[in-house]
N, C-alpha and C. Protein backbone atom coordinates (compact mmCIF):
# COMPACT_ATOMS: atom_id res chain seq x y z
N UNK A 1 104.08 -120.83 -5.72
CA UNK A 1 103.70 -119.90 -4.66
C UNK A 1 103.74 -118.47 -5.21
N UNK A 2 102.20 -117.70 -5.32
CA UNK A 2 102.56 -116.66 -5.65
C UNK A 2 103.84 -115.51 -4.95
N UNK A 3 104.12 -114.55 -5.59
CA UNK A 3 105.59 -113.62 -4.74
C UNK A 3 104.69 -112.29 -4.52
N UNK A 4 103.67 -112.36 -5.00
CA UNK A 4 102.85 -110.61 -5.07
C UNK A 4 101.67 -111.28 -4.77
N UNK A 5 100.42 -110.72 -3.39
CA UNK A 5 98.78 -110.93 -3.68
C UNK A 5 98.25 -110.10 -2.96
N UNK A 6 97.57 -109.13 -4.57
CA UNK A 6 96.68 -108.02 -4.00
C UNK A 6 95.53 -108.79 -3.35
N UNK A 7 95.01 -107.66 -2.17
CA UNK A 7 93.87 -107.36 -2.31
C UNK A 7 93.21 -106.18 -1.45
N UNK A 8 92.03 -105.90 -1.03
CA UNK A 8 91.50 -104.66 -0.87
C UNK A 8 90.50 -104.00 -1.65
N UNK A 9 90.23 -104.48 -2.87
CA UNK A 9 89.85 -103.43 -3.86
C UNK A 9 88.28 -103.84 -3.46
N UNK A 10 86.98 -103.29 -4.82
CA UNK A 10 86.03 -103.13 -4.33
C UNK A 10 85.29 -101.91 -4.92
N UNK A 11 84.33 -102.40 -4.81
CA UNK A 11 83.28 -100.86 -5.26
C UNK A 11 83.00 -100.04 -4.45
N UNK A 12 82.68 -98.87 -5.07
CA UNK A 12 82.51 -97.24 -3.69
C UNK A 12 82.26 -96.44 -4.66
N UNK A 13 81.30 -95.68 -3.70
CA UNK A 13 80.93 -94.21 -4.75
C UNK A 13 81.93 -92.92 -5.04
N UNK A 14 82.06 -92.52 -5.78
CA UNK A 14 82.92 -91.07 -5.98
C UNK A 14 83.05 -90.49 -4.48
N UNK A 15 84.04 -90.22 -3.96
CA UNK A 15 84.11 -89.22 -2.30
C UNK A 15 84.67 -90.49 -1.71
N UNK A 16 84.45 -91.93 -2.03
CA UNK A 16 84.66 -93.04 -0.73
C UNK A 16 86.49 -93.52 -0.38
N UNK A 17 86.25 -94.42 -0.12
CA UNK A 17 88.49 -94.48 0.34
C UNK A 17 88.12 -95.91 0.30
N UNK A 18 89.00 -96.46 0.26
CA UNK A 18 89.49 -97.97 -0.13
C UNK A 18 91.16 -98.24 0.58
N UNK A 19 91.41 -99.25 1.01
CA UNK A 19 92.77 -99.48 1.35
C UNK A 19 93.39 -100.30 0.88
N UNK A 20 94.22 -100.80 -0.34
CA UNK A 20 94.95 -102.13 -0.58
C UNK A 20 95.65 -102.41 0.20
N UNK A 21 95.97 -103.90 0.17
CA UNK A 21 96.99 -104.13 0.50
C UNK A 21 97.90 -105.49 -0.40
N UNK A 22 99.18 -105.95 -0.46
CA UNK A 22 100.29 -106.34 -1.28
C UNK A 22 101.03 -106.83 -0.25
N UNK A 23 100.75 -108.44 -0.29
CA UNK A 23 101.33 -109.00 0.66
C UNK A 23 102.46 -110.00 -0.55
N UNK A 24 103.33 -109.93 -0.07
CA UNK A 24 104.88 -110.66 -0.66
C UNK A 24 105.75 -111.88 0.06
N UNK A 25 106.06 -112.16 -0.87
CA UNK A 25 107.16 -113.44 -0.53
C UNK A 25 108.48 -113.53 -0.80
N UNK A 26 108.78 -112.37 -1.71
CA UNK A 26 110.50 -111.86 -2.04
C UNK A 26 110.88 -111.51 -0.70
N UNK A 27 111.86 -112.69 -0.70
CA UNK A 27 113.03 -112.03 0.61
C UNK A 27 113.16 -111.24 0.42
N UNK A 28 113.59 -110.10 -0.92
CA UNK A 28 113.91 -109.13 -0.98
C UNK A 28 113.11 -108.07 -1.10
N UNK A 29 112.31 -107.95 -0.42
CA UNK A 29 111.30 -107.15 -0.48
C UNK A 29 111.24 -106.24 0.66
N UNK A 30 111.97 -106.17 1.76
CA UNK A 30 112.39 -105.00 2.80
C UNK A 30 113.58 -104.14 2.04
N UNK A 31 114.31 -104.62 1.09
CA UNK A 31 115.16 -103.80 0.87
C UNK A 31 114.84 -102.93 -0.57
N UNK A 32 113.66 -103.74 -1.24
CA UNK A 32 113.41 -103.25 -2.47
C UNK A 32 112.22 -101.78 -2.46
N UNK A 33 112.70 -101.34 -3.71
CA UNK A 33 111.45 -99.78 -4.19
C UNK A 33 110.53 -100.14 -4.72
N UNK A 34 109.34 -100.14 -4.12
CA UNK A 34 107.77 -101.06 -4.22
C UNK A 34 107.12 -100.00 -5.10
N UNK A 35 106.02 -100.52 -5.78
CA UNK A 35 105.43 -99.59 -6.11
C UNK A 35 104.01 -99.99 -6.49
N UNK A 36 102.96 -99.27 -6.69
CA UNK A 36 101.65 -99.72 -6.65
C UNK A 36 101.69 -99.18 -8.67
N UNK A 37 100.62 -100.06 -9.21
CA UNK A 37 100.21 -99.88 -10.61
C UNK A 37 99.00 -99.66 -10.73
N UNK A 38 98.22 -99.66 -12.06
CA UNK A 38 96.86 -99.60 -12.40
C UNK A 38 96.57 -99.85 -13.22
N UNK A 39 95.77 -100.51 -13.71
CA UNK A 39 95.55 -100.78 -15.57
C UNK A 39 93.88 -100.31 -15.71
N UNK A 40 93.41 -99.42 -15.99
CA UNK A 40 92.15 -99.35 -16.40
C UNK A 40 91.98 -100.32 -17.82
N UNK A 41 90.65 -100.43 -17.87
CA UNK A 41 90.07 -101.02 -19.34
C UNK A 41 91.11 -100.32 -20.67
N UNK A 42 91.34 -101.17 -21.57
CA UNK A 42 91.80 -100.24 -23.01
C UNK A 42 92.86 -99.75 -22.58
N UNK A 43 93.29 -99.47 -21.66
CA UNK A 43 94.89 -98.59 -21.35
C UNK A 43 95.89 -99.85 -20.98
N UNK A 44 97.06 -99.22 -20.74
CA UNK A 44 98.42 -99.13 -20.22
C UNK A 44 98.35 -99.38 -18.60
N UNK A 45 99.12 -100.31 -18.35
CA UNK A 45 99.04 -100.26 -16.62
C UNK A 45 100.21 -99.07 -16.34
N UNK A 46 99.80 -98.05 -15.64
CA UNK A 46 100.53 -96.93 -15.45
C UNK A 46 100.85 -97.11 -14.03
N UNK A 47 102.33 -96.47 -13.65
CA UNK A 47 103.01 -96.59 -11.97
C UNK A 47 101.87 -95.21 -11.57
N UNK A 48 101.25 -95.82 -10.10
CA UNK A 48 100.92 -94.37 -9.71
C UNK A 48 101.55 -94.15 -8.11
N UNK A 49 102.50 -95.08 -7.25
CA UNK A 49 103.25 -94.80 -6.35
C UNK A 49 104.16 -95.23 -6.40
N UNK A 50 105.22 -94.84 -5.44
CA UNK A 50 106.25 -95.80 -5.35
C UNK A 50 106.85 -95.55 -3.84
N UNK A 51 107.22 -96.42 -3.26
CA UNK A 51 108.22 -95.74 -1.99
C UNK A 51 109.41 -96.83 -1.49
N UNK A 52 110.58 -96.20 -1.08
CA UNK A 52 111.70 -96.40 -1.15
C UNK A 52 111.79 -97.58 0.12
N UNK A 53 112.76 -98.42 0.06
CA UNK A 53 113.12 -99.35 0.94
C UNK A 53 113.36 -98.30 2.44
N UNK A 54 113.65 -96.58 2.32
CA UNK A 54 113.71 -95.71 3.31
C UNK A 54 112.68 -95.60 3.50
N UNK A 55 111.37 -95.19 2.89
CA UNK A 55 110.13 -94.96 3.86
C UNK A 55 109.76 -93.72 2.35
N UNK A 56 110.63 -93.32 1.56
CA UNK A 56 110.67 -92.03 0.72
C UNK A 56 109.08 -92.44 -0.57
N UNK A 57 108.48 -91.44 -0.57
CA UNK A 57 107.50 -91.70 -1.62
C UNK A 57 107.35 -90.80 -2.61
N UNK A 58 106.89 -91.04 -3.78
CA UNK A 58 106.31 -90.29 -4.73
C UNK A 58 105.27 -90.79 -5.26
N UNK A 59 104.53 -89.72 -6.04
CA UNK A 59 103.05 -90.12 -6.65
C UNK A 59 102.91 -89.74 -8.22
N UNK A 60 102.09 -90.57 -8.82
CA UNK A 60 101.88 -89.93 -10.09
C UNK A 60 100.57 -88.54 -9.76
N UNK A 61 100.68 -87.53 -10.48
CA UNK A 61 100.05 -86.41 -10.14
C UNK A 61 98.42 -86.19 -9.77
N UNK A 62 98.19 -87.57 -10.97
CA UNK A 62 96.51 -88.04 -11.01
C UNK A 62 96.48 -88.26 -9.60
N UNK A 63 97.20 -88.69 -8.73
CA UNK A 63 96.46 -89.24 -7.65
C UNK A 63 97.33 -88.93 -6.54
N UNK A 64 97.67 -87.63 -6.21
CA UNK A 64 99.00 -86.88 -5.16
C UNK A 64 97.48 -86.52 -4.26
N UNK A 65 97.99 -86.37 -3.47
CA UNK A 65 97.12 -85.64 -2.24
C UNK A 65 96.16 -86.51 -2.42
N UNK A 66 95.91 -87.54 -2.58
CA UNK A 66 94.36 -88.68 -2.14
C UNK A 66 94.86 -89.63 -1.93
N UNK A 67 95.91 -90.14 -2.42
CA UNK A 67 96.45 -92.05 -2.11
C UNK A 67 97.70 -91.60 -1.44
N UNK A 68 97.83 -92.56 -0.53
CA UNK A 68 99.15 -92.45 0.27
C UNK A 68 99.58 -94.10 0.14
N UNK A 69 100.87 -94.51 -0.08
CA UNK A 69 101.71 -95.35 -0.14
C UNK A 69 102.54 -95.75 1.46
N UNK A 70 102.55 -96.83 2.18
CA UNK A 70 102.83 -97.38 2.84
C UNK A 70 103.60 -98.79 2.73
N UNK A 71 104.14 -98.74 4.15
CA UNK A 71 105.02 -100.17 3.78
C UNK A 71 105.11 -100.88 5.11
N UNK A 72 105.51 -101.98 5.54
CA UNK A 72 105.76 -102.81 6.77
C UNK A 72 106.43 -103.99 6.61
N UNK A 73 107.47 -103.38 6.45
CA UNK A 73 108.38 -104.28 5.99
C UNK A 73 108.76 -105.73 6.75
N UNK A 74 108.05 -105.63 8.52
CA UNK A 74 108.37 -106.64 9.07
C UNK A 74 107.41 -107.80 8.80
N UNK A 75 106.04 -107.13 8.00
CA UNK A 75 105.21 -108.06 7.53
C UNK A 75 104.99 -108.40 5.88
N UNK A 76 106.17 -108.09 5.39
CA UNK A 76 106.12 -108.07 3.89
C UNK A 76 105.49 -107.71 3.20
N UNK A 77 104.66 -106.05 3.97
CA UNK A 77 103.30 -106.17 3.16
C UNK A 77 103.38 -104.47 2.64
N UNK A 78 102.69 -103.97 1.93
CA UNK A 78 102.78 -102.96 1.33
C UNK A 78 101.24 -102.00 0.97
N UNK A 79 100.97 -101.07 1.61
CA UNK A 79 99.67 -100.43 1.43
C UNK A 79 99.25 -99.48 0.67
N UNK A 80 98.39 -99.09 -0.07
CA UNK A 80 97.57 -97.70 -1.02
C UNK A 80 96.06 -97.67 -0.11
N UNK A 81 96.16 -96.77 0.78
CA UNK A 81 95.42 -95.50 1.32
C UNK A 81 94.76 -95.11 0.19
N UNK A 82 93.18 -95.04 -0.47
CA UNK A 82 92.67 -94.23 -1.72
C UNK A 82 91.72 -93.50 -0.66
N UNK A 83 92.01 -92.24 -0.72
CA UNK A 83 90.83 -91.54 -0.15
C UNK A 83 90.18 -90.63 -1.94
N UNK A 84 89.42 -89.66 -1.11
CA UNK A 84 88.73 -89.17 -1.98
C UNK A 84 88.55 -89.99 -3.50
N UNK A 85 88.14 -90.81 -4.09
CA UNK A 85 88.11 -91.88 -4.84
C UNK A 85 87.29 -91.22 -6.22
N UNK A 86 87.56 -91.17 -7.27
CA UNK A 86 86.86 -90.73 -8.83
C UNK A 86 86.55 -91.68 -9.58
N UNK A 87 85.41 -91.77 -10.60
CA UNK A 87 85.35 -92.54 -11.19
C UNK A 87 86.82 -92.79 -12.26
N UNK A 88 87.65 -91.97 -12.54
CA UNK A 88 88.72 -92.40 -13.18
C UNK A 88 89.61 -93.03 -12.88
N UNK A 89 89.49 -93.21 -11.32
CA UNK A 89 90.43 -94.60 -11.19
C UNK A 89 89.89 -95.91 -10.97
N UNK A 90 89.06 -95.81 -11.25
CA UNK A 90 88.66 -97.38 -11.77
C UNK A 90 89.98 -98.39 -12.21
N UNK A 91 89.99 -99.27 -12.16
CA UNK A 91 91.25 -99.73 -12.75
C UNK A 91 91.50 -101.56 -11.97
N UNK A 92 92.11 -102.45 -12.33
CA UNK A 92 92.89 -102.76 -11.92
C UNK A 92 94.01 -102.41 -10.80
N UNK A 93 93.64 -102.43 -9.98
CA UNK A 93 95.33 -102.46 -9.30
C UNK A 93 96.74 -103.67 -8.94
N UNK A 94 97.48 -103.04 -8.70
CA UNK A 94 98.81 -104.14 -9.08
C UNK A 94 100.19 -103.72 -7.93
N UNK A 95 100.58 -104.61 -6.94
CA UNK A 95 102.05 -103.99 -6.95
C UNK A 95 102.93 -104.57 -7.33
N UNK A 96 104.46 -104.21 -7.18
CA UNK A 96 105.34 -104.79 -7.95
C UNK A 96 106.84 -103.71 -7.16
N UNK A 97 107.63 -104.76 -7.79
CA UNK A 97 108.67 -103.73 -7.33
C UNK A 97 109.27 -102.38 -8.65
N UNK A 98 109.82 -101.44 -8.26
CA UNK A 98 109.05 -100.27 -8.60
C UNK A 98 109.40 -100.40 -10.34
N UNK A 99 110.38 -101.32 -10.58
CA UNK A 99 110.70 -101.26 -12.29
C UNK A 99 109.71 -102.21 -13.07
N UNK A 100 108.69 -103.04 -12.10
CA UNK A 100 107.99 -103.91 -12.53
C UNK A 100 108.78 -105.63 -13.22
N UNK A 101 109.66 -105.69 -12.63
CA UNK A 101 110.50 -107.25 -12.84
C UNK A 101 110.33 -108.37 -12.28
N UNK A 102 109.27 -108.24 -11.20
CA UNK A 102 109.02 -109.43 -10.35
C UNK A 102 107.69 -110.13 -11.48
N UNK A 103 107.63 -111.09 -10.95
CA UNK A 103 106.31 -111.69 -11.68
C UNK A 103 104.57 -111.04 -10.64
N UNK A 104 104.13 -110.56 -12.16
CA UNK A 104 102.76 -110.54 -11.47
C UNK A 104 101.66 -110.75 -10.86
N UNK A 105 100.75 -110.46 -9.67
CA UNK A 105 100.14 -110.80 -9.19
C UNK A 105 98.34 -110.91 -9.84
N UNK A 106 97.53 -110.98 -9.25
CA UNK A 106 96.42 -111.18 -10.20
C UNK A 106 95.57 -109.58 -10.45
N UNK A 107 96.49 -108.98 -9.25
CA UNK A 107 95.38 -107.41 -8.78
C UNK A 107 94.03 -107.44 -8.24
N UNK A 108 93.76 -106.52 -7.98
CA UNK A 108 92.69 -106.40 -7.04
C UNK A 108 91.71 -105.08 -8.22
N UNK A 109 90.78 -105.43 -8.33
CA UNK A 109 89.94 -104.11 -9.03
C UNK A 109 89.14 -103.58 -7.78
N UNK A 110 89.02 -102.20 -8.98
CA UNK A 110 88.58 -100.87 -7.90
C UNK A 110 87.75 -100.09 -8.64
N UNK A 111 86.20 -100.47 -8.36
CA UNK A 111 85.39 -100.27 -9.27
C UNK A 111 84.96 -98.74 -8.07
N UNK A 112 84.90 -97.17 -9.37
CA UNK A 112 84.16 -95.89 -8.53
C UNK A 112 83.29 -95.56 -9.23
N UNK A 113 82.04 -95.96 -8.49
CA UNK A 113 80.61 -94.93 -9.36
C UNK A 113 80.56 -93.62 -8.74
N UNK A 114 80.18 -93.04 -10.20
CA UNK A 114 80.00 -91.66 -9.82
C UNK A 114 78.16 -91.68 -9.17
């Protein structure tokens, strides 16, 4: 049984918004620090949110003021809000809990034409 399954992702032009969502099966996943990832082509899957079992968030800078991080913890599920959308985040997306120790899910891609 998977414990992480993105989905949401999808193609859109530069300016468009997209919503993931990261539905879970860790009991411990109301109390844990979630966090959303990304792996473009050739790169590194880099953290670009995270928010606290409190509701507390942070962003990586690439993507502050356009993605917002959400949570619902009574439905085990976990959200990324992408507004204003660039072709540089193209990517893979991924969540996980925020040190990345759970086993991974398959991600959801997020294809942006300019």
């Amino acid at each position: 049984q998977a414990q992480l399954v993105e989905s949401g992702g999808g193609s859109v032009q530069a300016g468009g918004s997209l919503r993931l969502s990261c539905a879970s099966s860790k009991i411990i996943f109301s109390i844990s620090t979630m966090g959303w990832y990304r792996q473009a082509p050739g790169k590194e899957r880099d953290l670009v949110a995270t928010i606290t079992s409190r509701g507390r968030t942070n962003y990586a800078a690439s993507v502050k003021g356009r993605f917002t991080i959400s949570r619902d913890d009574a439905a085990n599920t976990m959200y990324l809000q992408m507004n204003s959308l660039k072709p540089e985040d193209t990517a893979v997306y991924y969540c996980n809990e925020n040190t990345g120790r759970w086993s991974w899910g398959q991600g959801t891609q997020v294809t942006v034409s300019s």
